[in-house]
Protein backbone atom coordinates (compact mmCIF):
# COMPACT_ATOMS: atom_id res chain seq x y z
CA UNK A 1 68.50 -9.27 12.20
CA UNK A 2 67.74 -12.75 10.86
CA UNK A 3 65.38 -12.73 13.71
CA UNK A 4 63.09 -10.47 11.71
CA UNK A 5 62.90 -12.05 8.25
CA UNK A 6 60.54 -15.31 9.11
CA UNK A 7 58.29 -12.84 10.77
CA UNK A 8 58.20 -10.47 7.80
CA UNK A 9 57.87 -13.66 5.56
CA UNK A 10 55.03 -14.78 7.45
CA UNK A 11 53.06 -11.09 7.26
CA UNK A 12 53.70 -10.70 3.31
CA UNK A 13 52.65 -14.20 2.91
CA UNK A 14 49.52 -13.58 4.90
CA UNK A 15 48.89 -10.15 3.53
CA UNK A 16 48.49 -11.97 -0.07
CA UNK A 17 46.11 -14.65 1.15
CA UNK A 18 44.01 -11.70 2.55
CA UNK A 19 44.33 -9.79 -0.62
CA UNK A 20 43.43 -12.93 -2.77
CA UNK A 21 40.73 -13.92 -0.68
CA UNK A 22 39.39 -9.58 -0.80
CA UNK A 23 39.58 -9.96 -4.38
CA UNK A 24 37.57 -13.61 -4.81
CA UNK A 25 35.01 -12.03 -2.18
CA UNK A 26 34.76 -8.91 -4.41
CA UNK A 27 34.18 -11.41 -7.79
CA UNK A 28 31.22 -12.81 -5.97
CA UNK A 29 29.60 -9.73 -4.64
CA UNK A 30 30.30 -8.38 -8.18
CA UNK A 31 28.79 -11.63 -9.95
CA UNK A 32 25.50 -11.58 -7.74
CA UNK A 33 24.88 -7.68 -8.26
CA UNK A 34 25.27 -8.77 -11.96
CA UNK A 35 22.89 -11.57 -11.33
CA UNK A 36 19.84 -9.43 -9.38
CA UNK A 37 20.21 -6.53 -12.16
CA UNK A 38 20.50 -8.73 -15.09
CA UNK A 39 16.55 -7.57 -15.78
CA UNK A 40 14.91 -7.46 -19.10
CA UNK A 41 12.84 -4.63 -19.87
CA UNK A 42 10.44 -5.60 -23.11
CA UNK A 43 8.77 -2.46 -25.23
CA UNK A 44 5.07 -2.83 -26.28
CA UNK A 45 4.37 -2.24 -29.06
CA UNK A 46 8.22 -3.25 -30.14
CA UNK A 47 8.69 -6.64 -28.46
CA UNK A 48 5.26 -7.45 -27.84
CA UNK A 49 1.80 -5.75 -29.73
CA UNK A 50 0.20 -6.00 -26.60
CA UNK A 51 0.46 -5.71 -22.67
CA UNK A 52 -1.04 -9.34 -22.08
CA UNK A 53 1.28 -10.94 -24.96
CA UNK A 54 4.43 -9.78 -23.17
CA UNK A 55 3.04 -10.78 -19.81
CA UNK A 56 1.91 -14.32 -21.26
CA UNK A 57 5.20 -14.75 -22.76
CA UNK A 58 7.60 -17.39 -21.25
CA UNK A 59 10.66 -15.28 -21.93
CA UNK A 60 9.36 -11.93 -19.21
CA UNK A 61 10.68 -13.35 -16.03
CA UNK A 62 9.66 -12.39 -12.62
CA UNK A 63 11.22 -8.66 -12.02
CA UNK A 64 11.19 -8.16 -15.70
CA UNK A 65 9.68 -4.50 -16.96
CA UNK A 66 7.27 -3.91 -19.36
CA UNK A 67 7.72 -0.45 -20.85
CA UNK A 68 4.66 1.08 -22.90
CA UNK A 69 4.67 3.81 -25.32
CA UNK A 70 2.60 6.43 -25.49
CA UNK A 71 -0.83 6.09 -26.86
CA UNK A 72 -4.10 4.18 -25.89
CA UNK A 73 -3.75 0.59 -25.26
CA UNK A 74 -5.57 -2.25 -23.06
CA UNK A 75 -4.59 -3.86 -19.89
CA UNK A 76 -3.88 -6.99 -18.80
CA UNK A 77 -4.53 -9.87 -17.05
CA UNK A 78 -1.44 -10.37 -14.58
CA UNK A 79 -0.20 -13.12 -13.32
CA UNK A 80 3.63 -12.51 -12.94
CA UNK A 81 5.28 -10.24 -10.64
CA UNK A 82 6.51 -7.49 -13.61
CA UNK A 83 7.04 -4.04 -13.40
CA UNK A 84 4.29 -2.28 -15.88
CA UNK A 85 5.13 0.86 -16.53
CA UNK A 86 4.12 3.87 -18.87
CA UNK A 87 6.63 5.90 -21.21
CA UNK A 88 4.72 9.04 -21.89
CA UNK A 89 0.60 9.29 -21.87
CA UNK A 90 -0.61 5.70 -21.82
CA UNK A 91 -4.05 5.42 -21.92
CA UNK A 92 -5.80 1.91 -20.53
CA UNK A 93 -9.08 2.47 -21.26
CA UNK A 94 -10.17 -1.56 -22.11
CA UNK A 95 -8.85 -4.82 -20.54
CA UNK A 96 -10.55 -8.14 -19.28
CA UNK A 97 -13.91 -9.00 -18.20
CA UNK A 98 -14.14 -9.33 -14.70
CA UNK A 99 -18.17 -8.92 -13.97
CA UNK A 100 -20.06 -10.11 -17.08
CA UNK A 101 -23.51 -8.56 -17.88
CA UNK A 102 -24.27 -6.83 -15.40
CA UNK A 103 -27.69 -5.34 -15.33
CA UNK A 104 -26.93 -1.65 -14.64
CA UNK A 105 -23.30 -1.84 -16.22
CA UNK A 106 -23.13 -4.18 -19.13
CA UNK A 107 -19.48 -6.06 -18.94
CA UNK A 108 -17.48 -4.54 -16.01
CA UNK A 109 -13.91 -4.35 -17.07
CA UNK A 110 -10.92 -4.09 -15.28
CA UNK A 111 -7.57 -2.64 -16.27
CA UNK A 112 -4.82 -4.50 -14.64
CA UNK A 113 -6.71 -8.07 -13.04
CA UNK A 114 -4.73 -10.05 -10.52
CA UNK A 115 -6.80 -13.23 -9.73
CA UNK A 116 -4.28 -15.24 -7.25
CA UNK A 117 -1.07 -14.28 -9.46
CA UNK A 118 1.29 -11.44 -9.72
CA UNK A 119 2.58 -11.14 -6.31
CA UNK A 120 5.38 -7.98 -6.60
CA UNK A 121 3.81 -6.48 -9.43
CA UNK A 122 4.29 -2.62 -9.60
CA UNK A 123 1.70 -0.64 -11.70
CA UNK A 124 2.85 2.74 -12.82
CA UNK A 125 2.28 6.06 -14.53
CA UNK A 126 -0.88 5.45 -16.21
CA UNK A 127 -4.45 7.41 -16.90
CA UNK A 128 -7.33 4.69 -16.93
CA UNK A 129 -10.67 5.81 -18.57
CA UNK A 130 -14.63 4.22 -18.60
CA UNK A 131 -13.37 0.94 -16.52
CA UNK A 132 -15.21 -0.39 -13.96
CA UNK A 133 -11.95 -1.47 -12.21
CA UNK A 134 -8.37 -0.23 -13.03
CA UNK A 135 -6.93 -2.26 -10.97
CA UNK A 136 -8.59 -5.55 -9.18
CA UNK A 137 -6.98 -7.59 -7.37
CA UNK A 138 -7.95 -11.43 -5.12
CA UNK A 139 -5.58 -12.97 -3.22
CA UNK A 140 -1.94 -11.07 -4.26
CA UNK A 141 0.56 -9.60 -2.22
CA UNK A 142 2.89 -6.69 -2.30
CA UNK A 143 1.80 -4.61 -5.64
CA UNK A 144 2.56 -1.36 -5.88
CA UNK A 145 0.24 0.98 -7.84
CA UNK A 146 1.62 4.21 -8.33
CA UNK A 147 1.47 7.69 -10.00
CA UNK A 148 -1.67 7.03 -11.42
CA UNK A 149 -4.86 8.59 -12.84
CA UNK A 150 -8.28 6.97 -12.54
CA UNK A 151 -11.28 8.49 -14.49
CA UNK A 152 -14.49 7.44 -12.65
CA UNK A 153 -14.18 4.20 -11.81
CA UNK A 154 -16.54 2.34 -9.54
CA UNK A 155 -14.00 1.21 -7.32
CA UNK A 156 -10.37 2.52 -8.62
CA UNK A 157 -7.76 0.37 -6.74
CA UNK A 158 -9.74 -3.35 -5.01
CA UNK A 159 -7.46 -4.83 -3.09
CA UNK A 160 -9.05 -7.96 -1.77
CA UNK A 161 -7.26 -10.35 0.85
CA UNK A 162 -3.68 -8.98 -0.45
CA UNK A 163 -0.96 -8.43 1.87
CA UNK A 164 1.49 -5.47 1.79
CA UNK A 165 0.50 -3.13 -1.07
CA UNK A 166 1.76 0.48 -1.59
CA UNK A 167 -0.84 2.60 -2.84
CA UNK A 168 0.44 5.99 -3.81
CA UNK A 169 0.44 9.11 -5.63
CA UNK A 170 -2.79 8.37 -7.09
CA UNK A 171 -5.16 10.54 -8.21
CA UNK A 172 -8.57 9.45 -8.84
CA UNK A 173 -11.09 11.74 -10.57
CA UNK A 174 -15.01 11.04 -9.95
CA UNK A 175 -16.64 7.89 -8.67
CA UNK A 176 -19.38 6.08 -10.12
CA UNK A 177 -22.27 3.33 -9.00
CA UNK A 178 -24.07 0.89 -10.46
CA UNK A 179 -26.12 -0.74 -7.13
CA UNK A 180 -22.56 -1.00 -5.25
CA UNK A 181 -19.12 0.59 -5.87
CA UNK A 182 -18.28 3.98 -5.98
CA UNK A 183 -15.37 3.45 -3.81
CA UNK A 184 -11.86 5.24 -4.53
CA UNK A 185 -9.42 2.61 -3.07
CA UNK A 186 -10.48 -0.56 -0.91
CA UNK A 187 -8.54 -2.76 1.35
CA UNK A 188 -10.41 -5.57 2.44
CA UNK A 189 -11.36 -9.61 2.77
CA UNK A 190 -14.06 -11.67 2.64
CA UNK A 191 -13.15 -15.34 2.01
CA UNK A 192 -11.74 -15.89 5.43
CA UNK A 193 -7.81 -14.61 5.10
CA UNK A 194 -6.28 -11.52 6.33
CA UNK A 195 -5.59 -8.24 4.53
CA UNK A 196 -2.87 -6.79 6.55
CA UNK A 197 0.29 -4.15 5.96
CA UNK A 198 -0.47 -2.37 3.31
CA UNK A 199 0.25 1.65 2.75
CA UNK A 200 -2.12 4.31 1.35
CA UNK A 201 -0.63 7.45 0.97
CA UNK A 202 -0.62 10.78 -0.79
CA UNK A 203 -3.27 9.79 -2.97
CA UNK A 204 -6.24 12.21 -4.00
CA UNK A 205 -9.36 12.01 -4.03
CA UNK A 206 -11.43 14.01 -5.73
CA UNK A 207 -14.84 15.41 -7.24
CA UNK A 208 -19.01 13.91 -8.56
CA UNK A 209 -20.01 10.57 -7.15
CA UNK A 210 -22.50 9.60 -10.03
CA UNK A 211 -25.24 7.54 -9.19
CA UNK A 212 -26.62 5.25 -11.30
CA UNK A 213 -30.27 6.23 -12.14
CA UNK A 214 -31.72 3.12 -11.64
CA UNK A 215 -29.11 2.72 -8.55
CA UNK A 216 -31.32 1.08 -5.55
CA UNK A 217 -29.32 3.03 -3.14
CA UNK A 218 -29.11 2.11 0.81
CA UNK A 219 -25.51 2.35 1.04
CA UNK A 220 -22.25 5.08 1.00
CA UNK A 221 -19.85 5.30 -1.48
CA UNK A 222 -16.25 5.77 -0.13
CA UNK A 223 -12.59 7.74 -0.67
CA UNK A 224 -11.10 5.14 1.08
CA UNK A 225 -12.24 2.05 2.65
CA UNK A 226 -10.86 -0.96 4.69
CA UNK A 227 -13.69 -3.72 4.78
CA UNK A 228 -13.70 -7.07 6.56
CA UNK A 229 -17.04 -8.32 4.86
CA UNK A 230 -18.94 -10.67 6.23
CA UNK A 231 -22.45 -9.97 4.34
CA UNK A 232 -24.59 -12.82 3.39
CA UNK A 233 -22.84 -15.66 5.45
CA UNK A 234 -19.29 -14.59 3.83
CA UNK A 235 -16.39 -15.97 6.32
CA UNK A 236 -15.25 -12.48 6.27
CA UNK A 237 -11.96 -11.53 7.41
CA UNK A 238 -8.94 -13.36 10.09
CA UNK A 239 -7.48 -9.74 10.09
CA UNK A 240 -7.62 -6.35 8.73
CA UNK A 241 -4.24 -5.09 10.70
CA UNK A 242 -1.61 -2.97 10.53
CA UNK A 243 -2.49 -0.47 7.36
CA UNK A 244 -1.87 3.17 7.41
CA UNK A 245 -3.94 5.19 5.91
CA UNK A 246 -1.82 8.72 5.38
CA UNK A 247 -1.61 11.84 3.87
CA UNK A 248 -4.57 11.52 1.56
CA UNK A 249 -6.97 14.50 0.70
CA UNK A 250 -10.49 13.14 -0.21
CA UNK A 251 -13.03 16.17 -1.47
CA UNK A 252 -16.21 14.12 -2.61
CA UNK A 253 -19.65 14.71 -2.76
CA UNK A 254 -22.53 12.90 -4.58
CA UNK A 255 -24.99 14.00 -7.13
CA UNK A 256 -27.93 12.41 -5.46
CA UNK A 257 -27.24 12.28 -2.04
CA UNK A 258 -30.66 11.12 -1.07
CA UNK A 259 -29.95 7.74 -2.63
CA UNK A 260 -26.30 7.13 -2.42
CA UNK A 261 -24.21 9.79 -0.32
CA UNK A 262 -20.44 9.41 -0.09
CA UNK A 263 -17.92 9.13 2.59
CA UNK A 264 -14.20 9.81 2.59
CA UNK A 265 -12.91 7.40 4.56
CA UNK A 266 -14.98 4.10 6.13
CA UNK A 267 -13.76 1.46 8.49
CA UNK A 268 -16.33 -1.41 8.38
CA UNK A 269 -16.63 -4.78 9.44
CA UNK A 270 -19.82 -6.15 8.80
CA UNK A 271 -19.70 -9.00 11.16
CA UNK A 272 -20.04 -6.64 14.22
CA UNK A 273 -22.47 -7.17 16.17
CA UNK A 274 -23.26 -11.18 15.74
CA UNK A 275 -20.39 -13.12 13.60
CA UNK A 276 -17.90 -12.71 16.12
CA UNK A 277 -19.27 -14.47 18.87
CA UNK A 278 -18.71 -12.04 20.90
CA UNK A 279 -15.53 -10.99 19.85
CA UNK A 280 -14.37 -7.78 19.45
CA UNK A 281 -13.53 -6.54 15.37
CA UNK A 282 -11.33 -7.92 13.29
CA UNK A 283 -9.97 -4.34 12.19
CA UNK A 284 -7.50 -3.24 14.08
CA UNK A 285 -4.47 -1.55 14.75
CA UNK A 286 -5.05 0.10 11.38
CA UNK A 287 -3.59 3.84 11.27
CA UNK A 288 -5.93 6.67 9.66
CA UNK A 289 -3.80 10.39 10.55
CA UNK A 290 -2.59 13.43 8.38
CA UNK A 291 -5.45 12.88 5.43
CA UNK A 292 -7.21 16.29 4.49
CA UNK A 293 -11.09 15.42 4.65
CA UNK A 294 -12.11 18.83 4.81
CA UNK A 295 -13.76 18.56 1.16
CA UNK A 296 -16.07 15.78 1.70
CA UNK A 297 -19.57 16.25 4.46
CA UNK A 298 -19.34 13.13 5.85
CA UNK A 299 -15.88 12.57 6.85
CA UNK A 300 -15.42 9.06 8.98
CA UNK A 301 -18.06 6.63 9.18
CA UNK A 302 -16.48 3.64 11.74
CA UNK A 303 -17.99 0.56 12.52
CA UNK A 304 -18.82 -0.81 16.07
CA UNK A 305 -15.24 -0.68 17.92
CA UNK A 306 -13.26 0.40 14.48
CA UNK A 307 -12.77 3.79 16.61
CA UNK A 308 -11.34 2.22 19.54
CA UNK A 309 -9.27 -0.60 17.69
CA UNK A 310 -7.33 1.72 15.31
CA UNK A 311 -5.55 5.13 15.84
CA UNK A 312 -7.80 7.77 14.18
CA UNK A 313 -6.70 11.05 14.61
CA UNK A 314 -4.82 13.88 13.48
CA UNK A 315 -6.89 14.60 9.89
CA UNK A 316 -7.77 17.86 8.85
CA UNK A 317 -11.88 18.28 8.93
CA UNK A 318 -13.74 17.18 12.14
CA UNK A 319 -11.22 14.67 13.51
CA UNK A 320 -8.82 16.70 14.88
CA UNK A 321 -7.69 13.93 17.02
CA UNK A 322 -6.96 13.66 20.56
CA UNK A 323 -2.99 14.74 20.48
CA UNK A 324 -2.09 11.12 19.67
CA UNK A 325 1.93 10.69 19.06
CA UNK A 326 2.55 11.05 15.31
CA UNK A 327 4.44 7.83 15.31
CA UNK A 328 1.91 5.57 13.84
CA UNK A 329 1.01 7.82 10.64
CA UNK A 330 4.77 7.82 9.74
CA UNK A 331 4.56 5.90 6.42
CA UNK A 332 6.25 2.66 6.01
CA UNK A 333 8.50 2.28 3.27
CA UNK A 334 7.31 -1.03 1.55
């Protein structure tokens, strides 16, 4: 009998430590959830009178949310990695200068400007109106812009040399030009990086391409576009790789057709033939499937080897595909 007790002793004994050391483990899983939720979320107005004061303020952290009310209000310049997001009808319909005096357009201004800061921003739930650029972007990663409207912009969502963006749930209402632009969404590089992973899906595209009347033409506007641009000795792009291209339904067409027509989706690198010596594009591996082009005439217009180098197929409208396994149009979750 006596035989039994040590061992018993030894199992309750050991049955605490395991319980105390559960419960210390549980304190610390419990204290860093605490930590990665404790969040701010600032009002505007409320907090801050305007989008750019709360952003420029040192107290919004990185992860913070900025939450504005309904009503019409200007963007931002951003250069933290905030969640901005609209309560209700928000109207952005002014914001900074990005392209000063220009001769068909005046001051081009954007809505939401990332310039090299802002990495992890998420842009949601708003209507833009008479911007140039909604949302412009050099040189940031991962922003989400989502569950937005975008009254005739000439180019709605500019992505340039940013990694990992999710572009979604977007609806875009008319294009305009003003001797370039009249692009929906644009993925692209031209300063010698990559612009690679990045998801553009369920988005629509829709209705009047308006060309400037003193617009000098020679060119497309596009739904969608992924652009490694080398134009005018640019270094152009290391990589456009890896971006899917899904789900979208792009009906377009342009009032004068003879001087600007429209496309709804383009795969371009301007380098090819000639800046590549010899080298094959710098596009590739890019997913375009499941988009409905059927509304716009000119449905694909690819590059020299952008058809071989990326899977293309499976889109309602003339590019029915060629059976290719769905697996590569599966979206990413970003």
């Amino acid at each position: 009998m006596r035989s039994t007790l040590p061992n018993q002793t030894v199992k309750e004994s050991d049955m605490r430590s395991r319980a105390e050391f559960g419960c210390a483990t549980m304190l610390v899983v419990a204290l860093t959830a605490a930590v990665a939720e404790a969040k701010e979320t600032w009002s505007v107005p409320g907090d801050f009178a305007t989008i750019q004061a709360a952003i420029d303020d040192a107290a919004v952290q990185e992860g913070d949310t900025i939450l504005v009310a309904a009503g019409t209000h200007a963007g931002a310049k951003v250069t933290k990695g905030v969640t901005i997001r609209a309560a209700g009808l928000v109207v952005i319909n002014d914001g900074p200068v990005y392209y000063p005096n220009h001769p068909l357009g005046g001051d081009l201004k954007a809505g939401f400007l990332f310039l090299g800061g802002g990495d992890g921003a998420v842009i949601t739930g708003f209507r833009f109106e008479g911007l140039a650029f909604p949302v412009f972007s050099k040189d940031t990663d991962d922003v989400t812009v989502t569950s937005c409207r975008l009254d005739a912009p000439i180019q709605g969502i500019t992505n340039w040399g940013g990694d990992d963006w999710t572009i979604t749930h977007n609806e875009i209402v008319d294009l305009r030009t003003v001797n370039g632009g009249g692009i929906g969404i644009i993925v692209g590089e031209r300063t010698g990086a990559a612009a690679d992973g990045s998801l553009i899906a369920y988005n629509r595209i829709s209705g009047t391409l308006h060309v400037h009347p003193g617009d000098g033409g020679g060119y497309n506007g596009t739904g969608i576009v992924l652009y490694a641009d080398f134009r005018w000795g640019a270094p152009g792009a290391a990589s456009i790789s890896g971006n899917q291209i899904v789900h979208n339904d792009i009906a377009l067409e342009s009032d004068t057709p003879e001087v600007v027509d429209v496309v709804a989706i383009e795969i371009t690198d301007s380098g090819v033939p000639g800046h590549h010596d010899g080298e094959d594009t710098v596009v590739t591996d890019n997913a375009v499937g499941f988009n409905d082009l059927r509304g716009t005439t000119i449905q694909l217009d690819l590059s020299e080897g952008a058809a071989e180098a990326n899977e293309i197929a499976r889109n309602l409208g003339d590019n029915r595909g060629d059976g290719s396994f769905p697996g590569p149009f599966v979206p990413d979750q970003q």
